[in-house]
PDB file of N, CA and C in Angstrom:
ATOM      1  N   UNK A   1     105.175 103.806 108.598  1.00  0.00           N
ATOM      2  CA  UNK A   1     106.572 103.466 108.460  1.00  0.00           C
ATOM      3  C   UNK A   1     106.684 102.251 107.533  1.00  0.00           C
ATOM      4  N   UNK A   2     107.860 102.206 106.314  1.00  0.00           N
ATOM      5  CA  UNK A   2     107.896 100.992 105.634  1.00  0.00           C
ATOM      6  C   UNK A   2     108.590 100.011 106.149  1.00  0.00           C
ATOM      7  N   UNK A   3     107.284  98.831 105.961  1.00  0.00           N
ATOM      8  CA  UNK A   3     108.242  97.630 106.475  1.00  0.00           C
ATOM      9  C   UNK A   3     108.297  96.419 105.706  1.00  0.00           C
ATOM     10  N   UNK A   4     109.444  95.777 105.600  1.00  0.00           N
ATOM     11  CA  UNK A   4     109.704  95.010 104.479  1.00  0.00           C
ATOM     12  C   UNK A   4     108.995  93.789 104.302  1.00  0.00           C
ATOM     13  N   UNK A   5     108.465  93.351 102.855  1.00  0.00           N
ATOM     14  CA  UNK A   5     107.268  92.345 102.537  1.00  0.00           C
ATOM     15  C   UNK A   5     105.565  93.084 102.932  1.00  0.00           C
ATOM     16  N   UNK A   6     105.314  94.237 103.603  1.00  0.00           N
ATOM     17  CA  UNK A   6     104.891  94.701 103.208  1.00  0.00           C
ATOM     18  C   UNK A   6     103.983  95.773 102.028  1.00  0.00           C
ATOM     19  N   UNK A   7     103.154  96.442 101.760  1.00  0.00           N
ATOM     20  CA  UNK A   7     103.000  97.629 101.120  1.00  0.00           C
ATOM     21  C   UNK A   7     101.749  98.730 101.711  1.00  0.00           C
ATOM     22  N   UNK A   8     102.585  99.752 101.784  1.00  0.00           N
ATOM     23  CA  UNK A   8     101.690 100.551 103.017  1.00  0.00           C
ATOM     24  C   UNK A   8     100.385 101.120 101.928  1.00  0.00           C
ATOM     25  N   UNK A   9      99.422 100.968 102.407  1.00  0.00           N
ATOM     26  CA  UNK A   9      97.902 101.540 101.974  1.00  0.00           C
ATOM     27  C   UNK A   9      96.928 102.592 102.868  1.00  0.00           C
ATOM     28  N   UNK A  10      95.944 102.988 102.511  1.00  0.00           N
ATOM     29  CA  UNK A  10      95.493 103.629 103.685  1.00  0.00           C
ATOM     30  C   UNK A  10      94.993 103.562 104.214  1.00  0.00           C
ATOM     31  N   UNK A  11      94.348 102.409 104.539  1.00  0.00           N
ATOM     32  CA  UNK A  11      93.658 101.549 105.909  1.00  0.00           C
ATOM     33  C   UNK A  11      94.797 100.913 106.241  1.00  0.00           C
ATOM     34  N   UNK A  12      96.537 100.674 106.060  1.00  0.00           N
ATOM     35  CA  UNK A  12      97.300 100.016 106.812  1.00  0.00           C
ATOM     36  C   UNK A  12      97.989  99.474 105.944  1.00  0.00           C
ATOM     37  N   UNK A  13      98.721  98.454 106.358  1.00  0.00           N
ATOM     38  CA  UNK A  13     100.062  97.836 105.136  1.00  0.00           C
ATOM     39  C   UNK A  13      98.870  96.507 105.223  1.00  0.00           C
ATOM     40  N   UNK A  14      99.952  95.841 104.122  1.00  0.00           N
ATOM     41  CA  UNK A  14      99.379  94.510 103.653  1.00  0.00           C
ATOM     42  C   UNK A  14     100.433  93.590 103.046  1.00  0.00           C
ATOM     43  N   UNK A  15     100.337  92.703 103.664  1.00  0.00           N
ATOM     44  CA  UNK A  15     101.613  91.589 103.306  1.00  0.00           C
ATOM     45  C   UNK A  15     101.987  91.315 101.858  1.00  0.00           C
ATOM     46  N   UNK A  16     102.788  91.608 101.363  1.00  0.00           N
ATOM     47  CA  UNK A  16     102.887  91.498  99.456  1.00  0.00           C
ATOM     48  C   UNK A  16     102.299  90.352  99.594  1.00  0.00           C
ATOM     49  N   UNK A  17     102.327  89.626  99.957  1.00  0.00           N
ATOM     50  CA  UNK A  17     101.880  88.019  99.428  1.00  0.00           C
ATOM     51  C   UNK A  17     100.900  88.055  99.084  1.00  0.00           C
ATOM     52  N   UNK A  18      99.552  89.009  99.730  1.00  0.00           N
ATOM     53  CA  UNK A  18      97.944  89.105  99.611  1.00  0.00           C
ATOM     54  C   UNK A  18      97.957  89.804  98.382  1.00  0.00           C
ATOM     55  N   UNK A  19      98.743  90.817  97.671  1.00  0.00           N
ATOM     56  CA  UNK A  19      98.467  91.354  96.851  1.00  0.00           C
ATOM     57  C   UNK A  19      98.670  90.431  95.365  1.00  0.00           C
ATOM     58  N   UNK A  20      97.686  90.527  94.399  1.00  0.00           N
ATOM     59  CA  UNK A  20      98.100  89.821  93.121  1.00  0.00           C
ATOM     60  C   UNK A  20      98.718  90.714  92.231  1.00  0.00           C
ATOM     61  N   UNK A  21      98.282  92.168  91.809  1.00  0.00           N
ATOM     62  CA  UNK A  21      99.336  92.884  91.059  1.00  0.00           C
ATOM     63  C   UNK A  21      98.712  94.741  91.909  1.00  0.00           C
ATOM     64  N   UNK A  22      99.857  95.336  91.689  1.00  0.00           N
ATOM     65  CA  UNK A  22      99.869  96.631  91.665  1.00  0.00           C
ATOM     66  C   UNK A  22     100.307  97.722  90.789  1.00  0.00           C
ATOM     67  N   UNK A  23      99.392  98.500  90.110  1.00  0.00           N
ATOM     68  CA  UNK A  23     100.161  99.423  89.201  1.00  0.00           C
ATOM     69  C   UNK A  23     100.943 100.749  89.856  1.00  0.00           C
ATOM     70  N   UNK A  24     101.801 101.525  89.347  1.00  0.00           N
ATOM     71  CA  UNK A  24     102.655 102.788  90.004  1.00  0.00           C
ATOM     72  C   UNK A  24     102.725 103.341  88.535  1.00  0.00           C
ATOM     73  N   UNK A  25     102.159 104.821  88.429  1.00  0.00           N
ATOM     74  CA  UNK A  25     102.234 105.693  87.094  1.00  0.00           C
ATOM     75  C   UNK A  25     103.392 106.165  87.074  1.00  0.00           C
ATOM     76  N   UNK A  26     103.863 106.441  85.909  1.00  0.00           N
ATOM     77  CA  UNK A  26     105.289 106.771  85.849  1.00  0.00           C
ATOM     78  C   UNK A  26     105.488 107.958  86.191  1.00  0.00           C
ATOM     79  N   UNK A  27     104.789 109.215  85.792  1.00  0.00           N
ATOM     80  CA  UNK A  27     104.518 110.427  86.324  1.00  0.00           C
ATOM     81  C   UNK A  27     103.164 110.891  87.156  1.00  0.00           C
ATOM     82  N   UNK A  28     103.367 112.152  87.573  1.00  0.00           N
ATOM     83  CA  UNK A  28     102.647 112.317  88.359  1.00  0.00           C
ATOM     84  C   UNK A  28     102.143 113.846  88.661  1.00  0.00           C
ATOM     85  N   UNK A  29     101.109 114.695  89.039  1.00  0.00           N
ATOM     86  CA  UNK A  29     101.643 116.026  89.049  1.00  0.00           C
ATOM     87  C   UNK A  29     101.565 116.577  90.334  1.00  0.00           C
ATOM     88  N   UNK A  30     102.681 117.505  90.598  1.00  0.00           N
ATOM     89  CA  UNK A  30     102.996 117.664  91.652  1.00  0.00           C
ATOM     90  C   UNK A  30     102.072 119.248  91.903  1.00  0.00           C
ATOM     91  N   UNK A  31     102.143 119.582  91.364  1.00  0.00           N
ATOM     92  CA  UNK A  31     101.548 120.755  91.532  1.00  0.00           C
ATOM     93  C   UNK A  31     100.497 121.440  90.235  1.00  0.00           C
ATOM     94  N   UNK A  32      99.621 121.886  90.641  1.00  0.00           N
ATOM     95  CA  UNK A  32      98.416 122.614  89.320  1.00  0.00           C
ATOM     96  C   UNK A  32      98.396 123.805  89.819  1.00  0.00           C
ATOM     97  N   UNK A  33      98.486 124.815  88.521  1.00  0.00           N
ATOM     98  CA  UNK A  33      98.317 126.116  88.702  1.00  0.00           C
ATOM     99  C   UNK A  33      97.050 126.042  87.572  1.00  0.00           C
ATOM    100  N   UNK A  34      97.043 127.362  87.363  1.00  0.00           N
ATOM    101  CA  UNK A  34      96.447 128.102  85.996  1.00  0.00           C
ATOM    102  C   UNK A  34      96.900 127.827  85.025  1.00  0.00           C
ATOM    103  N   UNK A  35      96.418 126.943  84.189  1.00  0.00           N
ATOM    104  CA  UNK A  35      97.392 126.634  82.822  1.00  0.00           C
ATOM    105  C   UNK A  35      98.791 126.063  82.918  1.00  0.00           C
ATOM    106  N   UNK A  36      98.736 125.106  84.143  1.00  0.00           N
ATOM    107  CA  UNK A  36     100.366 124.572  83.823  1.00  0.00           C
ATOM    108  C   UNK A  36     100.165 123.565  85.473  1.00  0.00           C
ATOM    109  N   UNK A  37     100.655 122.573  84.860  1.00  0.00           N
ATOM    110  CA  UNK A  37     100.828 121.242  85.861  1.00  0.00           C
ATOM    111  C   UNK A  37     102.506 120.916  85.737  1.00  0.00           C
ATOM    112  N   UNK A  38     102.653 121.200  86.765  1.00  0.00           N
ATOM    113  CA  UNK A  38     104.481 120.028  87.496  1.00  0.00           C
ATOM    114  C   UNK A  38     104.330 119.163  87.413  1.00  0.00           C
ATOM    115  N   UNK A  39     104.682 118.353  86.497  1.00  0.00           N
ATOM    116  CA  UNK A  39     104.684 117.076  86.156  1.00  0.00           C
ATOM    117  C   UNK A  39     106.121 116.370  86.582  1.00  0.00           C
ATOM    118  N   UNK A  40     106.294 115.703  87.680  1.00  0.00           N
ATOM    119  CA  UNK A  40     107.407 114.853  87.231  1.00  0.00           C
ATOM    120  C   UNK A  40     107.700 113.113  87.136  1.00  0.00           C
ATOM    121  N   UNK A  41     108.783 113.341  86.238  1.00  0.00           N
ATOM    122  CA  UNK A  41     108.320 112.102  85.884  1.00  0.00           C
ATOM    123  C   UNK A  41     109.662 110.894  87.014  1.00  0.00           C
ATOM    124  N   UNK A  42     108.900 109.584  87.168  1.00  0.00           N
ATOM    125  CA  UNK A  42     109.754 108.821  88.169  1.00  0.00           C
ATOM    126  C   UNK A  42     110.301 107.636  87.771  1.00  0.00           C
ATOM    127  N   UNK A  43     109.862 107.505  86.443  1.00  0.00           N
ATOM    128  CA  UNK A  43     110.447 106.289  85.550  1.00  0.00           C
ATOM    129  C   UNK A  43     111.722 105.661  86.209  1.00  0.00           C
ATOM    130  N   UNK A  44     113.160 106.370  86.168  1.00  0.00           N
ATOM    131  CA  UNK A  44     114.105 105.800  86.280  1.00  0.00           C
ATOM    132  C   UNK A  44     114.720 105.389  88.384  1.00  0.00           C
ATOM    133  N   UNK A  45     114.167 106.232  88.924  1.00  0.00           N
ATOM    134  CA  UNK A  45     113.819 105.761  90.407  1.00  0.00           C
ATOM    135  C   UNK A  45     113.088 104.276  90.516  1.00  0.00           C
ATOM    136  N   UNK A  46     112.169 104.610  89.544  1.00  0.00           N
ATOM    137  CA  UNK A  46     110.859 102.842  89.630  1.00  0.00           C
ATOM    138  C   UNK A  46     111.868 101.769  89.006  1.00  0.00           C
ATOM    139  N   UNK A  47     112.382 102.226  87.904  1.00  0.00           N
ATOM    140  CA  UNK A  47     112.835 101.485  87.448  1.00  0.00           C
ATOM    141  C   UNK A  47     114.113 100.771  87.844  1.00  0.00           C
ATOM    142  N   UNK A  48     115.141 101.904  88.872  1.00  0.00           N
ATOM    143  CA  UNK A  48     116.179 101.098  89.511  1.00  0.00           C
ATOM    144  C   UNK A  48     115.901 100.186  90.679  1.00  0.00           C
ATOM    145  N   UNK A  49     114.782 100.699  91.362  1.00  0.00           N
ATOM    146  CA  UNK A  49     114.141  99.579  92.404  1.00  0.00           C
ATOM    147  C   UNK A  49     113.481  98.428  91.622  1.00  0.00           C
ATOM    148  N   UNK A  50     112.424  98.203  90.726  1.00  0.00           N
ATOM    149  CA  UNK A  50     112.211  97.162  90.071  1.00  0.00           C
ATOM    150  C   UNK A  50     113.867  96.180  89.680  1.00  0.00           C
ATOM    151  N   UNK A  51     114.502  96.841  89.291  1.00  0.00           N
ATOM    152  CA  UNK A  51     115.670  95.914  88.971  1.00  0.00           C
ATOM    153  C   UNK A  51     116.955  95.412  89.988  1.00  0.00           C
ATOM    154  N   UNK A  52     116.534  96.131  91.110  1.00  0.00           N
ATOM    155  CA  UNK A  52     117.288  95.944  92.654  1.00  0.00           C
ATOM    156  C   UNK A  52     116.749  94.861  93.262  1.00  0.00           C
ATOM    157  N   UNK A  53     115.366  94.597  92.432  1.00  0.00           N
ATOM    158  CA  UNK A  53     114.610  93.319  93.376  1.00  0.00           C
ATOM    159  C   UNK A  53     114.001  92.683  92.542  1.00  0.00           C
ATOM    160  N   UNK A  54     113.672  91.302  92.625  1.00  0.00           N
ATOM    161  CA  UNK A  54     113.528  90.417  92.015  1.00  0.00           C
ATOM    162  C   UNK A  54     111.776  90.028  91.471  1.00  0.00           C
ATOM    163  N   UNK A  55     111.245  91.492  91.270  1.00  0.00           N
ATOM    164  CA  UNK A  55     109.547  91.375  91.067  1.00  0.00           C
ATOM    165  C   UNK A  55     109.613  91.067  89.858  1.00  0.00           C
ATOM    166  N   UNK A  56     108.335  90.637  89.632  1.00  0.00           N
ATOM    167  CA  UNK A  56     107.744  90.189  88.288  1.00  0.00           C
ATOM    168  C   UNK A  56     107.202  91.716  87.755  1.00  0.00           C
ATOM    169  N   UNK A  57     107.458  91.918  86.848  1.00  0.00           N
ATOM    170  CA  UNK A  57     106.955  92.909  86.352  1.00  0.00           C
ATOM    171  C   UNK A  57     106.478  93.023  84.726  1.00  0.00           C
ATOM    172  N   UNK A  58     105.635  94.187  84.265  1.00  0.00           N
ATOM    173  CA  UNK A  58     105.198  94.294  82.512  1.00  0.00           C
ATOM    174  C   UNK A  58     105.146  96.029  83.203  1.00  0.00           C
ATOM    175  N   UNK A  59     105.516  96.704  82.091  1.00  0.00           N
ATOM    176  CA  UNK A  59     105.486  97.807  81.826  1.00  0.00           C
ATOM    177  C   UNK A  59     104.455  98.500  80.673  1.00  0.00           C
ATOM    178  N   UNK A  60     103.610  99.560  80.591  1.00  0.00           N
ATOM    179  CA  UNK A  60     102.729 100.368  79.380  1.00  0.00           C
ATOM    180  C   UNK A  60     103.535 101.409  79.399  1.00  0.00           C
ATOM    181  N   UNK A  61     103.201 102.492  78.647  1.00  0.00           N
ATOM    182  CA  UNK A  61     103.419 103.844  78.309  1.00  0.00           C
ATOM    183  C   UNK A  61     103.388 104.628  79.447  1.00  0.00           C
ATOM    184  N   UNK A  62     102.438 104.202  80.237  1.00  0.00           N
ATOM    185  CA  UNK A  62     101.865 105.270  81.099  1.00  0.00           C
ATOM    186  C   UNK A  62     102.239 104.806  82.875  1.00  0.00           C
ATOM    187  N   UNK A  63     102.725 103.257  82.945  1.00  0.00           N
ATOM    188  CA  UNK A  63     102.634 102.740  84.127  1.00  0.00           C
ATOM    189  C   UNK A  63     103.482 101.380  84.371  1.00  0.00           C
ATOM    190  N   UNK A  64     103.898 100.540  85.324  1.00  0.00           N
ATOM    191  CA  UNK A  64     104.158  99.210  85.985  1.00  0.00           C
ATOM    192  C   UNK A  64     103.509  98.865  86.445  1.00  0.00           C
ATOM    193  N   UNK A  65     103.204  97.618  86.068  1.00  0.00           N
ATOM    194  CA  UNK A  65     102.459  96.852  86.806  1.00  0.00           C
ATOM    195  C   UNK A  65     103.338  95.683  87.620  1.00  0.00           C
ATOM    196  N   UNK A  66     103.584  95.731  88.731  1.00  0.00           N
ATOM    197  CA  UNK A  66     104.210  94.763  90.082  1.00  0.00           C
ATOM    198  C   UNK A  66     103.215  93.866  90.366  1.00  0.00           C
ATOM    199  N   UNK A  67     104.003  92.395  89.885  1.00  0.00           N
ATOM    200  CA  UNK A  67     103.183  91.347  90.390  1.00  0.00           C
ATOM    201  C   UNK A  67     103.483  90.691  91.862  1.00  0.00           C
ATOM    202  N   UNK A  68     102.352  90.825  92.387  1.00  0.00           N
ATOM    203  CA  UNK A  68     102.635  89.919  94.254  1.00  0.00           C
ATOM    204  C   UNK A  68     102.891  88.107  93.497  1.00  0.00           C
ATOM    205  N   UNK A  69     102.474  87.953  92.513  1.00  0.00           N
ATOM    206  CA  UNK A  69     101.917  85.848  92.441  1.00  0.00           C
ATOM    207  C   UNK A  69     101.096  86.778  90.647  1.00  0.00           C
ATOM    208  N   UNK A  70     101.860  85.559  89.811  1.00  0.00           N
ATOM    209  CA  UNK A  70     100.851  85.535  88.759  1.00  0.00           C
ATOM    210  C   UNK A  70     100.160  83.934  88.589  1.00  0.00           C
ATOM    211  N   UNK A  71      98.942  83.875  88.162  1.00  0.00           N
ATOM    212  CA  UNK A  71      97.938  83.020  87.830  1.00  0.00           C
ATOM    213  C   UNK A  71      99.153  81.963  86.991  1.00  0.00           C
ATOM    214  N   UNK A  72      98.728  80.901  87.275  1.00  0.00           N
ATOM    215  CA  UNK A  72      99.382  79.594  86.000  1.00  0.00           C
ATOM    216  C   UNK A  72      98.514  80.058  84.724  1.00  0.00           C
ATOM    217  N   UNK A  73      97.547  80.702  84.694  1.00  0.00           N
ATOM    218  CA  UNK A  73      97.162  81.045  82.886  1.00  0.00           C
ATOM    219  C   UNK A  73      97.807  82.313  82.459  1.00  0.00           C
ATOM    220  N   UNK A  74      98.337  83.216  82.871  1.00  0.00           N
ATOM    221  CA  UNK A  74      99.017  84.078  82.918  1.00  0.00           C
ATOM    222  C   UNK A  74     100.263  83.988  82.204  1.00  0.00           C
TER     223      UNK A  74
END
């Protein structure tokens, strides 16, 4: 169950605070056949929660990266 300041993993949740960064791919595939993968993509879901809340974030092509705490050299 999600609980807030958390992030659920699979040995258990973990307090955001412990975490230093987490990536989330923008797509994903949902299903593989024979010659053809369901791909969908979640960009704009990630992206309205990233901007609903106040994370540190950098974005690639392919992914987000969510910062828990960045480094002072950072």
């Amino acid at each position: 169950m999600p609980t807030d300041g958390y992030v659920e993993f699979s040995y258990g949740p973990v307090p955001f605070r412990y975490i230093e960064w987490l990536e989330i791919r923008k797509t994903y595939i949902t299903m593989k056949t024979l010659g053809k993968d369901d791909v969908s993509d979640k960009t704009e879901m990630i992206l309205g929660e990233l901007n609903a809340n106040d994370y540190i974030t950098s974005e690639s092509e392919y992914s987000f990266v969510i910062y828990g705490y960045k480094r002072a050299t950072q």
